[in-house]
Structures are given as C-alpha cells and as structure tokens.
N, C-alpha and C. Protein backbone atom coordinates (compact mmCIF):
# COMPACT_ATOMS: atom_id res chain seq x y z
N UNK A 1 91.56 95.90 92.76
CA UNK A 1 90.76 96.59 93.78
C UNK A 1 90.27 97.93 93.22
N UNK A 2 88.95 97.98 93.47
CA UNK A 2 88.34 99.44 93.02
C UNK A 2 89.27 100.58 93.09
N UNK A 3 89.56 101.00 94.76
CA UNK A 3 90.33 101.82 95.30
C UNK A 3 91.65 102.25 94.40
N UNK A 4 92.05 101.06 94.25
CA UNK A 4 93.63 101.65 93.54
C UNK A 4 93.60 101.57 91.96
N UNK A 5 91.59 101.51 91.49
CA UNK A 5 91.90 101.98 90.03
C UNK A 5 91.32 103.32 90.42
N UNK A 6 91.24 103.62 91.48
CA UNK A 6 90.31 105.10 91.41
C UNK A 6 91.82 106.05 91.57
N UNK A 7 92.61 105.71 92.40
CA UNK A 7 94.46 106.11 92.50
C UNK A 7 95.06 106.57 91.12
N UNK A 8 94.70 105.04 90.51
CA UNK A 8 95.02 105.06 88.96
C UNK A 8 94.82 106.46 88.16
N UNK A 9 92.95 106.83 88.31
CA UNK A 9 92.42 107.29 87.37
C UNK A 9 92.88 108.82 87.99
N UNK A 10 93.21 108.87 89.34
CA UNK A 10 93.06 110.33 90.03
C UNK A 10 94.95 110.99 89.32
N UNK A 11 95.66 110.03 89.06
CA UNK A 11 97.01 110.23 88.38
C UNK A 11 96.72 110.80 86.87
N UNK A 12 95.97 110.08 86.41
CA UNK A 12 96.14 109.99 84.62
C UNK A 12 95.39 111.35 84.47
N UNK A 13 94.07 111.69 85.28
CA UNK A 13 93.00 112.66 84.32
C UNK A 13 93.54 114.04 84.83
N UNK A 14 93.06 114.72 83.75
CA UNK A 14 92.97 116.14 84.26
C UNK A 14 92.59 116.63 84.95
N UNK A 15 92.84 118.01 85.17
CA UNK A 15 91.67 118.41 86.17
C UNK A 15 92.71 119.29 87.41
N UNK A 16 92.22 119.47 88.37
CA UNK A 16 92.72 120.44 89.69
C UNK A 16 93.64 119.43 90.26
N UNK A 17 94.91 119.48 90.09
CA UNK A 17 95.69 118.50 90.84
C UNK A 17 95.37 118.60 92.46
N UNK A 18 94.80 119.36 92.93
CA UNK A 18 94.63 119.50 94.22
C UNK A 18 93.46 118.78 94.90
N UNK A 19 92.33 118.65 93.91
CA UNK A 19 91.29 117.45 93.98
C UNK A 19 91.64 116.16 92.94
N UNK A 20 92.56 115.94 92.77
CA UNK A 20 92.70 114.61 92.03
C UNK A 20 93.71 114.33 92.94
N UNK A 21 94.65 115.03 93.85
CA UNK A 21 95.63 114.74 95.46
C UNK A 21 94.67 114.04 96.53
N UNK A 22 93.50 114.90 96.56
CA UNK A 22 93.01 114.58 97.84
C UNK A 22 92.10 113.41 97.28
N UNK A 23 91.62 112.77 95.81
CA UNK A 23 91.41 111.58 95.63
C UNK A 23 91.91 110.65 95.80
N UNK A 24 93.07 110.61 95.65
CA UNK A 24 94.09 109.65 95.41
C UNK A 24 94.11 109.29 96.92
N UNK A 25 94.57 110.22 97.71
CA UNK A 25 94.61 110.31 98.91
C UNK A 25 93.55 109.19 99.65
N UNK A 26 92.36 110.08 99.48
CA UNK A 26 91.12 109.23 100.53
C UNK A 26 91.49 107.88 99.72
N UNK A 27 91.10 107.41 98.51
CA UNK A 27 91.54 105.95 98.11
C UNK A 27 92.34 104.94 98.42
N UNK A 28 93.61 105.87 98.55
CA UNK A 28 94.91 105.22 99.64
C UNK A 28 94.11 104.86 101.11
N UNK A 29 93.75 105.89 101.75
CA UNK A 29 93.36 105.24 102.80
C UNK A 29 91.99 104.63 102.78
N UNK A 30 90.85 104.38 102.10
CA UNK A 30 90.09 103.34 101.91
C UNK A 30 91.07 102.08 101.39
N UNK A 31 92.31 101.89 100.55
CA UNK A 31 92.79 100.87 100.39
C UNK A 31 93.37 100.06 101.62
N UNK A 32 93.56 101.07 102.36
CA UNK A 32 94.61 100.58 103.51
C UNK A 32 93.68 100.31 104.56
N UNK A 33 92.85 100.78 104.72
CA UNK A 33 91.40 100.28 105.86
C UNK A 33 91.23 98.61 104.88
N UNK A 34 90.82 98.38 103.92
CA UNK A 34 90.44 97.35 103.85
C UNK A 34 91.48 96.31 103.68
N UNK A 35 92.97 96.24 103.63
CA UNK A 35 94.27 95.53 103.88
C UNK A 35 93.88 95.10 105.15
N UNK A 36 93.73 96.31 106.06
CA UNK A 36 94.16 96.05 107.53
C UNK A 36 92.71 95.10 107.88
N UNK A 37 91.58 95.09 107.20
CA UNK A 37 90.73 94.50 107.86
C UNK A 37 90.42 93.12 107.46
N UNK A 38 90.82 92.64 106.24
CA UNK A 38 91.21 91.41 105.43
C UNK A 38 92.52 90.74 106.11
N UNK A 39 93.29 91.77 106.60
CA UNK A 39 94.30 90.84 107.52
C UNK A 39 93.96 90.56 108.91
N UNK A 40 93.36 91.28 109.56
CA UNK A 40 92.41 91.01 110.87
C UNK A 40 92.92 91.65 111.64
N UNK A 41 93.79 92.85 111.49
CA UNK A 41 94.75 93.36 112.40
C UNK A 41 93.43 94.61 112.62
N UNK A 42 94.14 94.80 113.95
CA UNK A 42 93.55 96.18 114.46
C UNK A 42 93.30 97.45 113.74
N UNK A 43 92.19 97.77 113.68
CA UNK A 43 91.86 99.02 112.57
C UNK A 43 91.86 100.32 113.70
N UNK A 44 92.89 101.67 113.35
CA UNK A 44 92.61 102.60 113.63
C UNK A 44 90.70 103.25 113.15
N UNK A 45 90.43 104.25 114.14
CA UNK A 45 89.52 105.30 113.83
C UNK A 45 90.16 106.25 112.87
N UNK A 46 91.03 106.80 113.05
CA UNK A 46 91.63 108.27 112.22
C UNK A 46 92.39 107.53 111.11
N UNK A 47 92.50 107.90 109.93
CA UNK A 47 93.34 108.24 108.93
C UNK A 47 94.91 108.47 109.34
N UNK A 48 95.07 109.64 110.40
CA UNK A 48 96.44 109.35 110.46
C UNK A 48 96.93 108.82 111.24
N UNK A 49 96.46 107.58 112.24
CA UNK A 49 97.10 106.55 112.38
C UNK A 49 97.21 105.45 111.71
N UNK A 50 96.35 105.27 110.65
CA UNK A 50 96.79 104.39 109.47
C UNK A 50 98.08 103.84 109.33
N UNK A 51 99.42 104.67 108.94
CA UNK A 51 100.28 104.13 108.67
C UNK A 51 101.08 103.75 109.76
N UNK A 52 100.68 103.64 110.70
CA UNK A 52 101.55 102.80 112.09
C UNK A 52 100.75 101.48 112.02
N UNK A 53 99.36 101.48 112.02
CA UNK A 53 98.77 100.29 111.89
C UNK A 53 99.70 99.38 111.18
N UNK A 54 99.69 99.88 109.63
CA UNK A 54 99.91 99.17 108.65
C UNK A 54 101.06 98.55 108.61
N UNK A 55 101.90 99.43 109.47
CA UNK A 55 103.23 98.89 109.63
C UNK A 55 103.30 97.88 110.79
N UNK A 56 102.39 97.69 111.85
CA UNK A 56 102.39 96.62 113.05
C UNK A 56 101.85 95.61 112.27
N UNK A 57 101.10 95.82 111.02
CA UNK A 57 100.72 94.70 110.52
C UNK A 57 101.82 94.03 109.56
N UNK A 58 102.85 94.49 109.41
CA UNK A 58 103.44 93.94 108.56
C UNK A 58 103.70 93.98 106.43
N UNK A 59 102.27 95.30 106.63
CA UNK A 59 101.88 95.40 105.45
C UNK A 59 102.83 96.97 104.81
N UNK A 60 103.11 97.82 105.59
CA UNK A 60 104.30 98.75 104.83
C UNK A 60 105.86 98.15 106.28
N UNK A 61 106.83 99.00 105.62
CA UNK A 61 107.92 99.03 106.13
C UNK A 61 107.75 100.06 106.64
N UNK A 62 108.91 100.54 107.59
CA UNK A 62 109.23 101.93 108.77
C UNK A 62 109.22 102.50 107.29
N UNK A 63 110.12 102.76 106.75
CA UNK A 63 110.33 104.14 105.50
C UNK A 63 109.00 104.20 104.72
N UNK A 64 108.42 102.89 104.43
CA UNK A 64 106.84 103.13 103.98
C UNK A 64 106.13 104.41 104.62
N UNK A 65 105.71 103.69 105.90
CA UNK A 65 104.71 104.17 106.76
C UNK A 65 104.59 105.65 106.92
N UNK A 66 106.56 105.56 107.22
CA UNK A 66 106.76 107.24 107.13
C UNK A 66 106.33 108.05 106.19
N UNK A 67 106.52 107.71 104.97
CA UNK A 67 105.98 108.52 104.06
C UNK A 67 104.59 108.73 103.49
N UNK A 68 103.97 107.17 104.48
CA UNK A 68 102.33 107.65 104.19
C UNK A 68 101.75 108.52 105.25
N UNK A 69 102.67 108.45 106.15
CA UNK A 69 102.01 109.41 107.89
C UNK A 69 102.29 111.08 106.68
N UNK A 70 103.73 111.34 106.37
CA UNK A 70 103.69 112.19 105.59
C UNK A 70 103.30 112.69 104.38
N UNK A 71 102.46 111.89 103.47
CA UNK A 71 101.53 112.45 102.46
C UNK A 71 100.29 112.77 102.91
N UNK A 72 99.69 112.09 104.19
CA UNK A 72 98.42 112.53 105.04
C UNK A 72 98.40 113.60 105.63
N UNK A 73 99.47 113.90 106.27
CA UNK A 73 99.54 115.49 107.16
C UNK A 73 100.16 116.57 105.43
N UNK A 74 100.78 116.25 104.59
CA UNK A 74 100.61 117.08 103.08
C UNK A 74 99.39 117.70 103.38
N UNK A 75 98.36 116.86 102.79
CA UNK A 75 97.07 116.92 101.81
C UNK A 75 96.50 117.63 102.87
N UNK A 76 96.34 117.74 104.09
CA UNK A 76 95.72 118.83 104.90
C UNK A 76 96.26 120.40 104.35
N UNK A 77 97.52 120.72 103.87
CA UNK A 77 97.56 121.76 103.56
C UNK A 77 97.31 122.31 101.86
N UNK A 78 96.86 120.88 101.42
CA UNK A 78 96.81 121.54 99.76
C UNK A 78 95.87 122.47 99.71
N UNK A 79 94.64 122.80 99.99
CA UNK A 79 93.87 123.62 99.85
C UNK A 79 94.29 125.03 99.75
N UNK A 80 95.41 125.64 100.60
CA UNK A 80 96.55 126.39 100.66
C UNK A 80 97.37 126.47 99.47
N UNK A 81 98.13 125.74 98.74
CA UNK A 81 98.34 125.65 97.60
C UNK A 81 98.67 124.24 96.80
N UNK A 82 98.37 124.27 95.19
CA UNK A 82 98.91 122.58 94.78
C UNK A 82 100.02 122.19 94.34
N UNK A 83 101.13 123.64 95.28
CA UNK A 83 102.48 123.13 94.44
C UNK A 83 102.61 121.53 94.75
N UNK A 84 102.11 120.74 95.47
CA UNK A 84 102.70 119.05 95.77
C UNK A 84 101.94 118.15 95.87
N UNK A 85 100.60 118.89 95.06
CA UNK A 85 99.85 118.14 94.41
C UNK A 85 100.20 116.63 93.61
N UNK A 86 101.41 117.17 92.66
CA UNK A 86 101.54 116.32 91.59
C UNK A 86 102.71 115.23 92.48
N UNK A 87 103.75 115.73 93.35
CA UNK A 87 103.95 114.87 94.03
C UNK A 87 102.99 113.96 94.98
N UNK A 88 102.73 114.59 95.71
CA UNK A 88 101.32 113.63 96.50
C UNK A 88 100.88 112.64 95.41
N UNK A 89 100.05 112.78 94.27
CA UNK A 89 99.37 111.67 93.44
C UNK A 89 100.54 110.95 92.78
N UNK A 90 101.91 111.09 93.06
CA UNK A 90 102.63 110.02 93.10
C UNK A 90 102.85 109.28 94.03
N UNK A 91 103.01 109.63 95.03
CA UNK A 91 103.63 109.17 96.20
C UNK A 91 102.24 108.22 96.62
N UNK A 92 101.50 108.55 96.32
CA UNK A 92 99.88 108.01 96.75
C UNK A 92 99.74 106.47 95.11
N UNK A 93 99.89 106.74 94.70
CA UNK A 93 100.03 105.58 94.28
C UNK A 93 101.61 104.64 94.44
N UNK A 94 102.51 105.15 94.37
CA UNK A 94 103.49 104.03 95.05
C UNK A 94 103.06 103.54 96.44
N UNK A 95 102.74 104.25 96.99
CA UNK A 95 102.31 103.64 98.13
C UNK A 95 101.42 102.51 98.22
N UNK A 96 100.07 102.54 97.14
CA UNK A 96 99.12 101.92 96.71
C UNK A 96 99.25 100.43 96.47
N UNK A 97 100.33 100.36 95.66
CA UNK A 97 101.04 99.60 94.97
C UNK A 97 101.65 98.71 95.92
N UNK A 98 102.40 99.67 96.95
CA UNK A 98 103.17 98.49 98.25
C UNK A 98 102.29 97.91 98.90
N UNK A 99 100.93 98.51 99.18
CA UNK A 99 99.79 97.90 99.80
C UNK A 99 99.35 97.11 98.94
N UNK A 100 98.96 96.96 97.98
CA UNK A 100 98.55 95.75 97.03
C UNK A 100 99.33 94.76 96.87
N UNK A 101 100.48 94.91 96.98
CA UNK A 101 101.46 93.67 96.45
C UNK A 101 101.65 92.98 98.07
N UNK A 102 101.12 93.58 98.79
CA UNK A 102 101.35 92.83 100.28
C UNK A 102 100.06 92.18 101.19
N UNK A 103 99.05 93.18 100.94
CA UNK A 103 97.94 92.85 101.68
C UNK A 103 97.66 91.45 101.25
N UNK A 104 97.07 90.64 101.85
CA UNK A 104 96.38 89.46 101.51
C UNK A 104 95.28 88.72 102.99
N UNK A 105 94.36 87.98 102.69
CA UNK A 105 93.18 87.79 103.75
C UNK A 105 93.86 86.82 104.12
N UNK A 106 93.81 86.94 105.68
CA UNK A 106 93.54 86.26 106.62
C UNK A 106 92.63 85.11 107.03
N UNK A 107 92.48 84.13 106.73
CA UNK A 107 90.82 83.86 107.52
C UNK A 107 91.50 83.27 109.08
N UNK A 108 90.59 83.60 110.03
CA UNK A 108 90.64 83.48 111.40
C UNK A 108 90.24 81.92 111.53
N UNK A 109 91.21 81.26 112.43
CA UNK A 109 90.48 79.83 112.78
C UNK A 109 88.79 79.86 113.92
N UNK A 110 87.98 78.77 113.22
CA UNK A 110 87.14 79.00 113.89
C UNK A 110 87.14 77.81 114.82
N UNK A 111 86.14 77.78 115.63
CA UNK A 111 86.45 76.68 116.64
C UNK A 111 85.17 76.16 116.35
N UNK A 112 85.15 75.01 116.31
CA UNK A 112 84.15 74.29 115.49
C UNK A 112 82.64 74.04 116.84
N UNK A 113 83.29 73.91 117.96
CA UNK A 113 82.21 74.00 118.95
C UNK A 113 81.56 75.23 119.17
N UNK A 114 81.81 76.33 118.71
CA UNK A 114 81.49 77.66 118.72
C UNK A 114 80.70 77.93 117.73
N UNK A 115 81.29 77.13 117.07
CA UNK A 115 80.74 77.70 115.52
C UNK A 115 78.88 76.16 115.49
N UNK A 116 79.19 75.63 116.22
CA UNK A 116 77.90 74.67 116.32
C UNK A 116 76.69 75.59 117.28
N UNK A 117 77.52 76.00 117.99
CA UNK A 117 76.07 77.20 119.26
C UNK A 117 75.97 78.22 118.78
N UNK A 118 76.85 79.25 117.48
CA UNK A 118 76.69 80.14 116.92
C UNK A 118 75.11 79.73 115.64
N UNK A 119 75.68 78.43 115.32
CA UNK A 119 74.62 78.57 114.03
C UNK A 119 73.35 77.86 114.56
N UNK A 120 73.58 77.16 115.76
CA UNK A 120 72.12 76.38 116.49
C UNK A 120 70.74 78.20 116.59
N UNK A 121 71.71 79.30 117.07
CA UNK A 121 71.05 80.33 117.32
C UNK A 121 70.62 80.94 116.47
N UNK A 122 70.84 81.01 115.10
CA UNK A 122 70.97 81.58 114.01
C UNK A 122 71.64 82.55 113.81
N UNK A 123 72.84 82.84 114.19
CA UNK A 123 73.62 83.45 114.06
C UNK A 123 74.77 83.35 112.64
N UNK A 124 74.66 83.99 112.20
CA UNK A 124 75.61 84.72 110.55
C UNK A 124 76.97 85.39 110.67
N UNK A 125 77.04 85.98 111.87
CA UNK A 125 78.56 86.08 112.32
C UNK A 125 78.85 86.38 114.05
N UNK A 126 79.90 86.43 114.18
CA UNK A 126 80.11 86.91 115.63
C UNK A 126 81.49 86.85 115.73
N UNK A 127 81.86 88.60 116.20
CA UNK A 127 83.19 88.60 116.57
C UNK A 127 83.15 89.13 118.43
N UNK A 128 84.53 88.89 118.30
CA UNK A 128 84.94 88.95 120.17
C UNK A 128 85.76 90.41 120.45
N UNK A 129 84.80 90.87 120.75
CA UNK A 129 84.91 92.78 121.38
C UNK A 129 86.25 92.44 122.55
N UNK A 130 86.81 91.28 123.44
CA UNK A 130 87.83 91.39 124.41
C UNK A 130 86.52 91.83 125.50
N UNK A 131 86.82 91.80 126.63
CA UNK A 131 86.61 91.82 127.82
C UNK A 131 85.57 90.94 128.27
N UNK A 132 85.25 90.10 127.87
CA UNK A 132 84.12 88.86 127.77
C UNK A 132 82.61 89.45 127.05
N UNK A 133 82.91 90.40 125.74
CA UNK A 133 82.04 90.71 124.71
C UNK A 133 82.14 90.24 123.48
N UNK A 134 80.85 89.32 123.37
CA UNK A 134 80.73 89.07 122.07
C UNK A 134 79.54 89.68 121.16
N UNK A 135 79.80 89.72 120.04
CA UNK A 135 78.73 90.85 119.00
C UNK A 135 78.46 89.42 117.93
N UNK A 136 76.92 89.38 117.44
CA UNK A 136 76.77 88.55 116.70
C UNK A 136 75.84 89.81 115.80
N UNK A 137 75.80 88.92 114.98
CA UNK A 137 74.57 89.06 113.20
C UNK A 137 73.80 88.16 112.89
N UNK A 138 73.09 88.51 112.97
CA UNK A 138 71.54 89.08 113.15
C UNK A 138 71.57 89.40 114.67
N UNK A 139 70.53 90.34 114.77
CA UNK A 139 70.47 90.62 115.97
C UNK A 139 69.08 89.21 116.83
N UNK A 140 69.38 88.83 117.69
CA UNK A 140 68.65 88.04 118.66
C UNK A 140 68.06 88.51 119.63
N UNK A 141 67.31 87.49 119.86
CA UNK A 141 66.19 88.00 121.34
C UNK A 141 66.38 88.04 122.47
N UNK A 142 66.43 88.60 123.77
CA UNK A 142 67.04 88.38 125.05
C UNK A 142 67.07 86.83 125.31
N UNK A 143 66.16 86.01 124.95
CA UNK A 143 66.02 84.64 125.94
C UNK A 143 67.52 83.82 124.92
N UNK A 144 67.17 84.26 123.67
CA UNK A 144 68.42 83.46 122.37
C UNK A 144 69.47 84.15 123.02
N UNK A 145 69.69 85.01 123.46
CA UNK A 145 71.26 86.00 124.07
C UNK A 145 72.06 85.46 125.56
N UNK A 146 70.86 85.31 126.09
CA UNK A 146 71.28 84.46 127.18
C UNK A 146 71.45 82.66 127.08
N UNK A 147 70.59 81.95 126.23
CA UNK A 147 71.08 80.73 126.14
C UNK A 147 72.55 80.26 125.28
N UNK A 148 72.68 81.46 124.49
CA UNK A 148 74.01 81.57 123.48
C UNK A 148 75.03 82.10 124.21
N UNK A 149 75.04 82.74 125.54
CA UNK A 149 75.94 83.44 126.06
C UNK A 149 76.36 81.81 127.21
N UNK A 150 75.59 81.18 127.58
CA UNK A 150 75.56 80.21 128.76
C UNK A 150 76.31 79.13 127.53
N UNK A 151 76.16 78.40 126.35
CA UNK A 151 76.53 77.64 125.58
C UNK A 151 78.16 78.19 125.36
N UNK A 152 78.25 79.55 125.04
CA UNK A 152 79.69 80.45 124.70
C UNK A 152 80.59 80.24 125.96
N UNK A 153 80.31 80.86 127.23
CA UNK A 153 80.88 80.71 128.13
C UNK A 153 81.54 78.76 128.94
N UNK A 154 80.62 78.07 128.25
CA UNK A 154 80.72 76.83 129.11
C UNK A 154 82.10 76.16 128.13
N UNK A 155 81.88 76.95 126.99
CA UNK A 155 83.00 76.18 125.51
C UNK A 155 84.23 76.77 126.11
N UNK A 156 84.24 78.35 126.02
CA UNK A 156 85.49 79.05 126.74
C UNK A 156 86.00 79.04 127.96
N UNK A 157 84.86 78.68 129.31
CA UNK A 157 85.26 78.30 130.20
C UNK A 157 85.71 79.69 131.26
N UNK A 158 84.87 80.73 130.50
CA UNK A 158 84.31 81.80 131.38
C UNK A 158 82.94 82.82 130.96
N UNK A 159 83.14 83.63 131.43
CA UNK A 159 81.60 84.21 131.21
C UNK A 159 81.59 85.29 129.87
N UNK A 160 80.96 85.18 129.34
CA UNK A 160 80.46 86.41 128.11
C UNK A 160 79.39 86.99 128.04
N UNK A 161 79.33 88.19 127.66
CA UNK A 161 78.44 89.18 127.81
C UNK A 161 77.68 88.92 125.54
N UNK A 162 76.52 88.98 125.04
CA UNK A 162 76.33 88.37 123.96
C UNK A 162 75.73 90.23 123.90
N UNK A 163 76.49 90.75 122.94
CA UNK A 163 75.55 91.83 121.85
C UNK A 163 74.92 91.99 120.50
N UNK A 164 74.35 92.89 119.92
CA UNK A 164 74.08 92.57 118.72
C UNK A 164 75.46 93.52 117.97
N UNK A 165 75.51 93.24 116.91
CA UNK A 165 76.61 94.02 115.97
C UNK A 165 76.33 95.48 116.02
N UNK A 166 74.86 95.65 115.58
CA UNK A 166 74.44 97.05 115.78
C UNK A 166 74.99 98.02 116.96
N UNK A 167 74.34 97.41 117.99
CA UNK A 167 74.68 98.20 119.93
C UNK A 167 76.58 98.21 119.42
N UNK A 168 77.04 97.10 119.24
CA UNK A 168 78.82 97.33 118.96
C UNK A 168 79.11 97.66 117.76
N UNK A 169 78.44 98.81 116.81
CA UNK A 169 78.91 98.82 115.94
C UNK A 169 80.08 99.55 115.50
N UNK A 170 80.63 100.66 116.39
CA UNK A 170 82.39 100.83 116.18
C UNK A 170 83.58 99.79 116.75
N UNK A 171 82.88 99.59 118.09
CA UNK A 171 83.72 98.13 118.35
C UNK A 171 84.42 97.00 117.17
N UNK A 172 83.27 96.65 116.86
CA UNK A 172 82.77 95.56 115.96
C UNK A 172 83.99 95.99 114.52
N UNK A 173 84.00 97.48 114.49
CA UNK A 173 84.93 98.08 112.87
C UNK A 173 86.00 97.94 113.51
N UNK A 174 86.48 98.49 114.65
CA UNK A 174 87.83 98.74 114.82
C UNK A 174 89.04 97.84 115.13
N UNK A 175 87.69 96.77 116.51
CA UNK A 175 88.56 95.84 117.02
C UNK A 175 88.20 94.88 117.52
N UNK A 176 86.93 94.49 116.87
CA UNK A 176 86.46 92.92 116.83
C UNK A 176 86.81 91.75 115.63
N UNK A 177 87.52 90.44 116.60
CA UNK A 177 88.17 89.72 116.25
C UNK A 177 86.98 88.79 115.37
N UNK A 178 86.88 88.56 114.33
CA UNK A 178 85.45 87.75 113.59
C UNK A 178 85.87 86.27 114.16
N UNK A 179 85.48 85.41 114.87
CA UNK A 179 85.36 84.07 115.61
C UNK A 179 84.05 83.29 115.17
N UNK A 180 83.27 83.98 113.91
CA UNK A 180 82.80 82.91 113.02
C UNK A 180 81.62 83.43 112.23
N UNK A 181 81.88 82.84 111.44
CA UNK A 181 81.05 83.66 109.85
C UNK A 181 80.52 81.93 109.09
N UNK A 182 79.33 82.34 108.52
CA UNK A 182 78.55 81.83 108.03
C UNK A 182 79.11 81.08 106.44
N UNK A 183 79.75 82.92 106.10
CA UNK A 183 80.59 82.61 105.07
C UNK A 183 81.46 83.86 105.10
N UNK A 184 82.68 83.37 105.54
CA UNK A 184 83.79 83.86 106.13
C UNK A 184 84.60 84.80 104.26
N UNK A 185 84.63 84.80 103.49
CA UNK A 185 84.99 85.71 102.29
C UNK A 185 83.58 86.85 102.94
N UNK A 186 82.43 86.90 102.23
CA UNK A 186 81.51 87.32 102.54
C UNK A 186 81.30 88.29 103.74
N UNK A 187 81.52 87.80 104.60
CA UNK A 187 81.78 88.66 106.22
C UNK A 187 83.33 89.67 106.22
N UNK A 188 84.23 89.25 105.32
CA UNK A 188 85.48 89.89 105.49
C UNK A 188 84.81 91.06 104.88
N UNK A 189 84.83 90.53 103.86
CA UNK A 189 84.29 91.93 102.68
C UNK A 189 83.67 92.81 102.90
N UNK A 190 82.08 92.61 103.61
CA UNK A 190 81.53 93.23 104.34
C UNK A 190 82.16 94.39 105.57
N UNK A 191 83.00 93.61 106.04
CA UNK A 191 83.93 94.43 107.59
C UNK A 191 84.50 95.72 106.72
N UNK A 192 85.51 95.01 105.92
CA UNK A 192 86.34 95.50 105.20
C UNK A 192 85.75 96.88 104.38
N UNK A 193 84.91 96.92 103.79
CA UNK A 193 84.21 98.11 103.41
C UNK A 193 83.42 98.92 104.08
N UNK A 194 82.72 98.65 105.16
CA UNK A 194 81.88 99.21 106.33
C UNK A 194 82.94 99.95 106.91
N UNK A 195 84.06 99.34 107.18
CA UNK A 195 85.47 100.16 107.89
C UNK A 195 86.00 101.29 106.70
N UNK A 196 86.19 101.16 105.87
CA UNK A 196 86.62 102.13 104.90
C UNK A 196 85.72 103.20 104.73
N UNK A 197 84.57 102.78 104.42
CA UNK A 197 83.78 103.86 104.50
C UNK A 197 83.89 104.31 106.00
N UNK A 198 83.35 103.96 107.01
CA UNK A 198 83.40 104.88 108.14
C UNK A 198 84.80 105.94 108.94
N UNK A 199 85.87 105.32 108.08
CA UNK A 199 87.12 105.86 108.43
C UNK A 199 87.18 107.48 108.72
N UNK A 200 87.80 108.07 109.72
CA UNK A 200 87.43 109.30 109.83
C UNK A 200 88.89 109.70 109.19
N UNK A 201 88.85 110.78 107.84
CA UNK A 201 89.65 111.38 107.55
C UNK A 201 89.49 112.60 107.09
C-alpha cells in the first residue's frame, strides 16, 4: 500500500522529525480510512475517532486502538516541541503494520434482482444511505429515479427514496452500504480513497 511506504519513507529520511511525525501520522490515518472502507465498516468523519472505528471493526485490538487514539492527540502538540517526534514515527508505523497484516476487502453480497434494475437503469453503483435512501452512479434523470425507485422498493418490499452519489456525497463516504457495483474491486477502491482523502484531520 502506498500509505505505509510513505510511513516507511517518513521513518528512514532525514529531515524535521516533527514533519516526518506528522507524515507518518496523516498516512496512518489515510491507511486506516481505507482498511475501514475495504472492510465496509462504518467510516468516522474525524481522525480521532478512527481508532474506535478500527477497533469495532475488528482491525486493531483495545491496547492497539489506545495507542493510536494516543499518537493522534501527540501530534497535535508537536509543533510545540519534537521531543516525541521520533517516538510517534515509531509508534506510527507499528501501528501501520497491525493495520496491514489485518485489513482485508470485504465484498458485500449483492442481490442479484437488484443488481438486474440497477444495471437495466444504467447504473455503475449504488449504495444504501439507511432510512429508505439509496445513492446511485451515474447520476439519472427524474423519470429513470422514479422508475428505479418503484422496481427497488417492489424487490425490498418497501419504499425508497433514489439519489445521485453527488447530492449524498458525505453520506455515501461515511456510511453507505455499496449494494452493487458494476465492478465491485473498482468501486471499493474508488470509496476507499475518496474517504481518505476527505478525512478531516
């Protein structure tokens, strides 16, 4: 993974341990946004709920987590000084490391009648926002939104509301369930980096 050779490189090179901390750092948590979104688990907004996520997911342990909640609230004060600099860009790659050796993708079952009124519409993906919202890709036309919402609802056997990804697009990062992809690697990957990058830290 990119992320944890950028971990790598933020350990080995020279330079201001205090900006090669807070590299390592953001990397860790771009690594851990895209774990959590390859596993399909619920993605925090903030950075420092990251490591509770990670741990409901199964992907650090309690003593993990703890110590990534605590290298995140660190690195807010390095700017102040880098005495723990050089700890931090350790601790930030062991951590790295527990996330790599654990994360692995998910793919979501799709339901094959869903996935027949998803692609009749031309639809490329669509995940389920919860409360009878669904978000598709490409965006569609009101008359395609409503005949795809009447086809969706009659399969599930209640009513859905049909958006585009765009109108849900934090939904869609944080806590939309993907219920069918065109090409399901492809769509993870996509999530998975759109979430990392937008991560607020």
């Amino acid at each position: 993974m990119e992320e944890f050779r950028r971990i790598l490189e933020a350990v080995q090179e020279a330079g201001d341990p205090r900006w090669r901390a807070y590299k390592a750092a953001r990397s860790l948590a771009e690594l851990a946004a895209k774990a959590l979104a390859e596993r399909g688990a619920p993605r925090p907004i903030k950075c420092v709920d990251l490591p509770e996520a990670l741990k409901r997911a199964g992907i650090l342990g309690e003593a993990e987590a703890q110590r990534m909640a605590d290298l995140l609230k660190a690195l807010r004060a390095l700017h102040k000084g880098g005495e723990n600099a050089e700890k931090a860009l350790a601790e930030a790659l062991a951590l790295a490391q527990a996330i790599t050796a654990r994360a692995k993708r998910i793919y979501p079952s799709i339901d094959e009648r869903l996935a027949l009124a998803f692609k009749a519409h031309g639809v490329a993906a669509a995940y389920d926002l919860g409360g009878g919202v669904i978000a598709v890709r490409p965006e569609i036309g009101l008359e395609e939104r409503i005949g795809l919402a009447a086809e969706v609802a009659r399969e599930l056997g209640r009513q859905v509301v049909i958006r585009s990804v765009d109108e849900a697009r934090e939904d869609v990062l944080t806590k939309g369930r993907l219920i069918y992809a065109e090409d399901l690697d492809e769509e993870i990957e996509g999530l998975a980096q759109e979430y990392a990058e937008s991560l607020c830290c």
